[in-house]
Structures are given as C-alpha cells and as structure tokens.
N, C-alpha and C. Protein backbone atom coordinates (compact mmCIF):
# COMPACT_ATOMS: atom_id res chain seq x y z
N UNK A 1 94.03 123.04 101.31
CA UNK A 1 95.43 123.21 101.11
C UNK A 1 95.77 122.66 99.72
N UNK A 2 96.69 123.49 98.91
CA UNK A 2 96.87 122.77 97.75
C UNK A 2 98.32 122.83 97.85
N UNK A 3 99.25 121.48 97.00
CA UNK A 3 100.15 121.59 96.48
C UNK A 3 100.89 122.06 95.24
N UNK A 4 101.66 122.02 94.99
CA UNK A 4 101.80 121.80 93.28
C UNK A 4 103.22 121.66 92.99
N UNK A 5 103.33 120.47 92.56
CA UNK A 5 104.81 120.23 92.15
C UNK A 5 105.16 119.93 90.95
N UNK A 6 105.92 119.92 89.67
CA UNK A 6 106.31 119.33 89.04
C UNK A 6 104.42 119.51 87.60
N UNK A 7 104.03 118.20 87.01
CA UNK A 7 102.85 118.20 86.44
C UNK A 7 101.83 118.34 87.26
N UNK A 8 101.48 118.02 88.36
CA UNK A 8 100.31 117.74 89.53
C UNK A 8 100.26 118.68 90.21
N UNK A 9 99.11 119.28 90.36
CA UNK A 9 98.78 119.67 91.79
C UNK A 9 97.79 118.92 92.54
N UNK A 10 97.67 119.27 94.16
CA UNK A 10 97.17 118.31 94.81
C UNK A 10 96.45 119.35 95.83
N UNK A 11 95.27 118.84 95.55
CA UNK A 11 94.50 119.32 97.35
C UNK A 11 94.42 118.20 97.87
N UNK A 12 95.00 118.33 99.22
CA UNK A 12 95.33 117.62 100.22
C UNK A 12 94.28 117.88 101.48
N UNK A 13 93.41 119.48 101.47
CA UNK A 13 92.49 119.04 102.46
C UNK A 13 91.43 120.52 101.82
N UNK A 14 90.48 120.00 101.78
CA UNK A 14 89.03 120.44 101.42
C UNK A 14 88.10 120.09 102.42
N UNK A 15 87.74 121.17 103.30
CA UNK A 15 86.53 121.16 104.01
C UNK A 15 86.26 121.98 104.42
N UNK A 16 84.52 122.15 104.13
CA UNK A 16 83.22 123.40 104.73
C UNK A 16 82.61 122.94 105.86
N UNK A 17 82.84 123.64 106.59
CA UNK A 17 81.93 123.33 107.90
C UNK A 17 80.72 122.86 107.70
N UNK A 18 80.13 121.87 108.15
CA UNK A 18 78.82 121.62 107.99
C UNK A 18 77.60 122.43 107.94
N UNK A 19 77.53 123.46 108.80
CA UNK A 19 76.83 124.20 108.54
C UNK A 19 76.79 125.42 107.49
N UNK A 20 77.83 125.38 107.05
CA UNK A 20 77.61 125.94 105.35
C UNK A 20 77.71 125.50 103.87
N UNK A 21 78.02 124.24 104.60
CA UNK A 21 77.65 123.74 103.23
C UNK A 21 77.15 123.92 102.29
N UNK A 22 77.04 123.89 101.21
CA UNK A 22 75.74 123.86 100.12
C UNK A 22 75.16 125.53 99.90
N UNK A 23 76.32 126.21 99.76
CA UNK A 23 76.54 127.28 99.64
C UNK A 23 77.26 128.04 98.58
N UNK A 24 77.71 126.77 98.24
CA UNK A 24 78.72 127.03 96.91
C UNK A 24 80.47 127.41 97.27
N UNK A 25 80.50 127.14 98.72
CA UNK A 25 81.98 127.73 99.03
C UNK A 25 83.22 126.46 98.56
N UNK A 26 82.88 125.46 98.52
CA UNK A 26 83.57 124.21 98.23
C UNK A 26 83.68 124.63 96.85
N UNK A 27 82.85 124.79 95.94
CA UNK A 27 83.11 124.83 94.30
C UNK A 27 83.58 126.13 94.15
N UNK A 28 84.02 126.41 95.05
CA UNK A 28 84.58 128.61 95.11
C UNK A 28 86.04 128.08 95.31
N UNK A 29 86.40 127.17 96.10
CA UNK A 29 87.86 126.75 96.56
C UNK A 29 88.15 125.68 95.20
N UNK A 30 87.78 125.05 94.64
CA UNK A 30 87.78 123.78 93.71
C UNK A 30 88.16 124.78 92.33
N UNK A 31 87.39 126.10 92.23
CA UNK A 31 87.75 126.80 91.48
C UNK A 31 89.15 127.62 91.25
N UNK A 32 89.05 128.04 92.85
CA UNK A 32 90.36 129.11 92.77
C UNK A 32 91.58 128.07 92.85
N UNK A 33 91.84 126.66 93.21
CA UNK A 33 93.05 125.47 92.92
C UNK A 33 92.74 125.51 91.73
N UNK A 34 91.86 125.19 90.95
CA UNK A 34 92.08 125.18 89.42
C UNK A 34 92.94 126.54 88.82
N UNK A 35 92.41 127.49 89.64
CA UNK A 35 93.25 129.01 88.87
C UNK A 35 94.96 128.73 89.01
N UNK A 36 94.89 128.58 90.02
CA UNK A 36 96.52 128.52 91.57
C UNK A 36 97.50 127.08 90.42
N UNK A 37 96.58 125.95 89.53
CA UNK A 37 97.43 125.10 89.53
C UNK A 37 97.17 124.74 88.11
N UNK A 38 96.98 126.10 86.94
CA UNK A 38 96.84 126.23 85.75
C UNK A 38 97.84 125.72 84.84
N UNK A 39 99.28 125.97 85.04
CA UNK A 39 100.43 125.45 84.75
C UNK A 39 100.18 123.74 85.15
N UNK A 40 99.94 123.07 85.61
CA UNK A 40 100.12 121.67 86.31
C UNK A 40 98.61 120.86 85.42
N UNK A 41 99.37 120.12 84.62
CA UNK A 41 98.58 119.20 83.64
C UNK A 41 97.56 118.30 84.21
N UNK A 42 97.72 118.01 85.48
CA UNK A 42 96.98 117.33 86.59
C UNK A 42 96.55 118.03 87.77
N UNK A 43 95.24 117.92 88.22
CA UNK A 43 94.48 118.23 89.78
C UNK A 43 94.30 117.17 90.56
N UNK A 44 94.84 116.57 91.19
CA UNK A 44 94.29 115.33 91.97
C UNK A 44 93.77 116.01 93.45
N UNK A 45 93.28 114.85 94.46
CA UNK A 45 92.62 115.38 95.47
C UNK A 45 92.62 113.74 95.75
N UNK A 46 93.14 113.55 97.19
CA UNK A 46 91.91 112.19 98.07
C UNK A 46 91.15 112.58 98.87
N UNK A 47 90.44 111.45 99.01
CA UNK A 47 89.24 111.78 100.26
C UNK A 47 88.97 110.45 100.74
N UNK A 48 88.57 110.52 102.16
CA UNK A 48 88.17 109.26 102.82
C UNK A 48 87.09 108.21 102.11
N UNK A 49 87.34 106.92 102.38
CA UNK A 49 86.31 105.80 101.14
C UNK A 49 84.53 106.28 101.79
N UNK A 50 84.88 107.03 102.99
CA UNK A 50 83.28 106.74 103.65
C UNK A 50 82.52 108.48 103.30
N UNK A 51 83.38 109.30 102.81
CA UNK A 51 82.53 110.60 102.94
C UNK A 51 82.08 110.72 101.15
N UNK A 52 80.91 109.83 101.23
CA UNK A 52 80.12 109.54 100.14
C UNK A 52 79.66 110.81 99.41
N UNK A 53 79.18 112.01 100.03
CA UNK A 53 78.36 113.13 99.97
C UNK A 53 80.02 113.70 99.08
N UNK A 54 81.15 113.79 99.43
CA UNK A 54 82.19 114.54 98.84
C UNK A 54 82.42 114.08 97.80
N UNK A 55 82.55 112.73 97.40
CA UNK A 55 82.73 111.81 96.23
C UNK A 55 81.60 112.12 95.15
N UNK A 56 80.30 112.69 95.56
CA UNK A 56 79.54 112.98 94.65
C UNK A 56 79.91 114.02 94.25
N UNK A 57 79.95 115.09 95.15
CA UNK A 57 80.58 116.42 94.76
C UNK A 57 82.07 116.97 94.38
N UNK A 58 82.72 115.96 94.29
CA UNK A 58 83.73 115.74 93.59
C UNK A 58 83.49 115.56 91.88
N UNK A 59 82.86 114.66 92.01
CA UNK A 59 82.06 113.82 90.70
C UNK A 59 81.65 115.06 89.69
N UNK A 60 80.43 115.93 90.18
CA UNK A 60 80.15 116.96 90.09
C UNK A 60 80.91 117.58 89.38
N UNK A 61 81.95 118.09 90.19
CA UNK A 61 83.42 119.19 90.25
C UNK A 61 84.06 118.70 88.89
N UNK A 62 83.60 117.12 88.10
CA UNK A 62 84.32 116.66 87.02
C UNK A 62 85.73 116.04 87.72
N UNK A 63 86.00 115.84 88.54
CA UNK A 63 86.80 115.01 88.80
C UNK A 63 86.32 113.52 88.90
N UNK A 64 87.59 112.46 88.20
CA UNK A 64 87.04 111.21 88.15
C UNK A 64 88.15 110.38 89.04
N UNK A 65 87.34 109.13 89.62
CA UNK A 65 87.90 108.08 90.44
C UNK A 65 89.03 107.59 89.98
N UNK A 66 90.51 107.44 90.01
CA UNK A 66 91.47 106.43 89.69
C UNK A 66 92.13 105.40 90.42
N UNK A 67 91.81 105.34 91.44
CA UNK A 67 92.76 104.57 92.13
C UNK A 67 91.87 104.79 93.87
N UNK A 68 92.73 103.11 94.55
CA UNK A 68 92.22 102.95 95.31
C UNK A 68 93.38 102.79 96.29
N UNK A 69 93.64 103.46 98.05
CA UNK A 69 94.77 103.54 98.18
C UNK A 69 94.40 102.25 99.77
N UNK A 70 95.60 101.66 99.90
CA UNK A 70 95.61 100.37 100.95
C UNK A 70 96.84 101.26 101.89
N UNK A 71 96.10 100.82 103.64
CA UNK A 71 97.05 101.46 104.23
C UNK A 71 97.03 100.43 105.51
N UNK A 72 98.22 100.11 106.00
CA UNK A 72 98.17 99.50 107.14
C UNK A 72 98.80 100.42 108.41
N UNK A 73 98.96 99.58 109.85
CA UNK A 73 100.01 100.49 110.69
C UNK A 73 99.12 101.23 111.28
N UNK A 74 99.96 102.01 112.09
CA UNK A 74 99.19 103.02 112.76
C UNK A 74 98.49 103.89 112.48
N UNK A 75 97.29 104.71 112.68
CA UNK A 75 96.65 106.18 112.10
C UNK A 75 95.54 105.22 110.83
N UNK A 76 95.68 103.98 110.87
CA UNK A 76 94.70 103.87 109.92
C UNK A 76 93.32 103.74 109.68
C-alpha cells in the first residue's frame, strides 16, 4: 500500500508470500511506488525491528535507516 501526501510518500505495507519470494516481485512493487510517488521528494517505508531479511532488502532497494520508533499501550 502506498501513500503520498504533500513531499513523502509512504509504503505502509510490503509483503510477498513466502513462498515467492526471491523472485523479484518485492523489487517489481519497490519499483512501481517509486514510479506512483515521482513527484514526492521522499519514499519512506517502516518495517518491524525483527524482520531482518526485509531490512537487508530494503538496504539493497537503497533505502537507508533513519530513525527508530518507541511504542507503548496496546497492539504493541
């Protein structure tokens, strides 16, 4: 899902089924938000601190780490 408001756009949820992974469909979607959010000076994206394998392939994708987010309460 991507957003885009204002300078930013945002994918808010990126995921390949496990069993296709590594297929190239993740860097097919990473691509077409880059097309979708050409106007928007920024791409951001989060992802959970533990799905290590996405953070690489993020990395990959040229996206870099900025920030670290603290959450308390419920759902956390």
């Amino acid at each position: 899902m991507l957003h885009a408001e204002g300078e930013t756009a945002r994918i808010t949820a990126l995921v390949v089924a496990p069993e296709a992974r590594r297929q190239g469909i993740a860097s097919a979607l990473v691509a077409r938000a880059r097309e979708w959010s050409a106007g928007c000076a920024v791409l951001e994206l989060t992802t959970g601190v533990q799905r290590k394998d996405a953070h690489a392939f993020y990395i990959r994708e040229g996206f870099v780490s900025n920030a670290i987010r603290f959450k308390t309460g419920p759902g956390r």
